[in-house]
Protein backbone atom coordinates (compact mmCIF):
# COMPACT_ATOMS: atom_id res chain seq x y z
CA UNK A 1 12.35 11.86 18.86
CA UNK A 2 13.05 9.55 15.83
CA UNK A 3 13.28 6.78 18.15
CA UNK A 4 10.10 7.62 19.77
CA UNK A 5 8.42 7.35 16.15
CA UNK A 6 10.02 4.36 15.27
CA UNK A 7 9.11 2.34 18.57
CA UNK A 8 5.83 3.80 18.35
CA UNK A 9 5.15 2.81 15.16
CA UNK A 10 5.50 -1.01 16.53
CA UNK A 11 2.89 -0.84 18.86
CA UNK A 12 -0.34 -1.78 17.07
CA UNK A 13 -0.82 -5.82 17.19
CA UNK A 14 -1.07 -7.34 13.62
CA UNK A 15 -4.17 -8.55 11.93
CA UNK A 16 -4.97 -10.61 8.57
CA UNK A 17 -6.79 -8.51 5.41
CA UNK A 18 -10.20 -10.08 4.89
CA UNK A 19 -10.60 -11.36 1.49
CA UNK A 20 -11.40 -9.25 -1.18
CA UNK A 21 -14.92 -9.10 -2.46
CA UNK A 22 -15.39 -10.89 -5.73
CA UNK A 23 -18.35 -9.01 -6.95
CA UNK A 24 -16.49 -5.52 -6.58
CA UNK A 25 -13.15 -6.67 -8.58
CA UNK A 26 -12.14 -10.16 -10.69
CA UNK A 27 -7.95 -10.50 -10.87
CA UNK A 28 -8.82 -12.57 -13.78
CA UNK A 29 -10.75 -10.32 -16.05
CA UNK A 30 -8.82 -7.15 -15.09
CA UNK A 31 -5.99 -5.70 -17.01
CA UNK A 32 -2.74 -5.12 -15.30
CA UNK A 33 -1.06 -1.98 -16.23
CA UNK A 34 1.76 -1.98 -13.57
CA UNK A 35 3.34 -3.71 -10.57
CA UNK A 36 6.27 -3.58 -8.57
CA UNK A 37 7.54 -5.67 -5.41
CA UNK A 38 7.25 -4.36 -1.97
CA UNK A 39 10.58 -3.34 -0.16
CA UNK A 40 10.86 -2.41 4.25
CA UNK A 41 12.63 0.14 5.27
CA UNK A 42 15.25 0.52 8.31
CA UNK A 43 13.44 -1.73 10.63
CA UNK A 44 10.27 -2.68 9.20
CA UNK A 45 9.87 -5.68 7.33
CA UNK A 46 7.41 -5.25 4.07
CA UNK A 47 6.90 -7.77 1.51
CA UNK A 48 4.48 -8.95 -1.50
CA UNK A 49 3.67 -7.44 -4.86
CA UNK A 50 1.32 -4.00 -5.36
CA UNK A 51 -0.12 -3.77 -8.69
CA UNK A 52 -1.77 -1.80 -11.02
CA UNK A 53 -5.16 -3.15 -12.48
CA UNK A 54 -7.90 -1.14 -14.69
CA UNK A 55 -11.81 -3.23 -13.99
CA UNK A 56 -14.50 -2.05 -15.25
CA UNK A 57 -13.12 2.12 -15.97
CA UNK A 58 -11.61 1.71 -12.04
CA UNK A 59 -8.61 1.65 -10.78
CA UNK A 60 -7.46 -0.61 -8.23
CA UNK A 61 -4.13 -1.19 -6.02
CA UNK A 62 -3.82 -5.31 -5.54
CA UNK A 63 -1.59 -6.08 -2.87
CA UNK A 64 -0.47 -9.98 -3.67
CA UNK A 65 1.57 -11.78 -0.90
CA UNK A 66 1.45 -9.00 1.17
CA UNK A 67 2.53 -8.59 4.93
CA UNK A 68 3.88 -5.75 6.76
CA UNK A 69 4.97 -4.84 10.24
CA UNK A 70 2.75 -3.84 12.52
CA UNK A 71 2.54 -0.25 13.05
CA UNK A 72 -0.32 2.65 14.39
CA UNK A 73 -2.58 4.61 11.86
CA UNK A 74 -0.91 2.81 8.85
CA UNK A 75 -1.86 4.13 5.36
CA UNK A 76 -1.64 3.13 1.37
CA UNK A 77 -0.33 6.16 -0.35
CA UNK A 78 0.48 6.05 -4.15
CA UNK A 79 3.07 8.69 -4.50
CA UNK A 80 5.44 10.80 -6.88
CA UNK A 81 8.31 10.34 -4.13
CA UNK A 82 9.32 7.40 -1.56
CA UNK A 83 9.03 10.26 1.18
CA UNK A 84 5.35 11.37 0.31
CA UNK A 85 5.78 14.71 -0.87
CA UNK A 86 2.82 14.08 -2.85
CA UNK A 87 0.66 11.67 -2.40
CA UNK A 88 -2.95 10.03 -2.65
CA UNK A 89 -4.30 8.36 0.13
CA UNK A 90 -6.06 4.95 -0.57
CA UNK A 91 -6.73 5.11 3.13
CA UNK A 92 -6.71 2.91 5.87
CA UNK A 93 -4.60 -0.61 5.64
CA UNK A 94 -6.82 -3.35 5.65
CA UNK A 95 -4.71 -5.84 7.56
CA UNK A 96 -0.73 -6.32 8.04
CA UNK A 97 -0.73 -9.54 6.04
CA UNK A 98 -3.26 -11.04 2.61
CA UNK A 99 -4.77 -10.19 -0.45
CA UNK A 100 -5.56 -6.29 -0.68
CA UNK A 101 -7.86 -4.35 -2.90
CA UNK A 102 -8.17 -0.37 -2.95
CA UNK A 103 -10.11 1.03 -5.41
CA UNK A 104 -8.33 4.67 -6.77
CA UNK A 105 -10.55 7.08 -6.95
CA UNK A 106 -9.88 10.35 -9.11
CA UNK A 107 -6.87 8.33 -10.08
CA UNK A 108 -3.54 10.30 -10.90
CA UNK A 109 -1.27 9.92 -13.52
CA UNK A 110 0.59 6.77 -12.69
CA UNK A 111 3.41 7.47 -15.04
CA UNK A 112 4.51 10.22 -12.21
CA UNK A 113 2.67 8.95 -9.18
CA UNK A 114 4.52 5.37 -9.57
CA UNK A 115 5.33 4.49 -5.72
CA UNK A 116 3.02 2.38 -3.50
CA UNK A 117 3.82 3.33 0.13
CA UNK A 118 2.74 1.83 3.57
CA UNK A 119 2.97 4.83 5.96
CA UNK A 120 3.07 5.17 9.78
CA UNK A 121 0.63 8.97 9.17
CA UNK A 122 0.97 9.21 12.71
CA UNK A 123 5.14 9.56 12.79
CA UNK A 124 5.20 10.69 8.78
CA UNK A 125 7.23 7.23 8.75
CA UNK A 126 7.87 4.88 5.98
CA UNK A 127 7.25 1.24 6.43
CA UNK A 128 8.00 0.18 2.88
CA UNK A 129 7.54 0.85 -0.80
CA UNK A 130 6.71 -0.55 -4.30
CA UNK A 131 7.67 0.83 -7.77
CA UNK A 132 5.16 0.58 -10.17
CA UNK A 133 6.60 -0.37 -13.68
């Protein structure tokens, strides 16, 4: 069964983030709060920086660098745990590889939810991680 999840988390073809839109979030006149680099797990290769920016009273996740293996019904989670006992769902990735921007709405406290996850939902599978610091 686990390598069922595995293998089927490898079957969705890759695709490139489009670029984030500059009138919903500026990199250069947000403040950056935290960030941490992203890490794979087993056999999935994730890479690039997540962090933490406040714009305008938001929240955002920035993904900087970013590319992941490919994977079905992958998901940004920020999280209190690397296994997702509880989590926030940013939803849907926007693309296995680019610049990323997810807006956190209702945001939680960051000082205990401080891990930014890629997850296969499908196969409750973890692609890869970031601590936030």
């Amino acid at each position: 069964l686990l390598l069922l999840a595995i293998t089927s988390c490898n079957k969705k073809e890759g695709t490139t983030a489009p670029p984030p839109d500059p009138n919903v979030f500026d990199v250069t006149k947000a403040t950056l709060l935290k960030q941490g680099s992203f890490s794979g797990n087993a056999n999935y290769a994730v890479s690039g920086t997540a962090r933490l920016y406040e714009y305008q009273n938001k929240k955002y996740i920035y993904f900087d660098n970013f590319s992941t293996s490919s994977g079905p019904d992958l998901k940004v989670y920020v999280a209190t745990t690397t296994n997702a006992a509880q989590f926030v769902s940013l939803g849907t990735i926007k693309g296995t590889s680019g610049v990323q921007v997810y807006e956190v709405t209702n945001p939680p406290d960051f000082n205990q939810y401080k891990f930014v996850l890629i997850w296969c939902q499908q196969f409750s599978v973890r692609f890869g991680a970031a601590t936030l610091q």
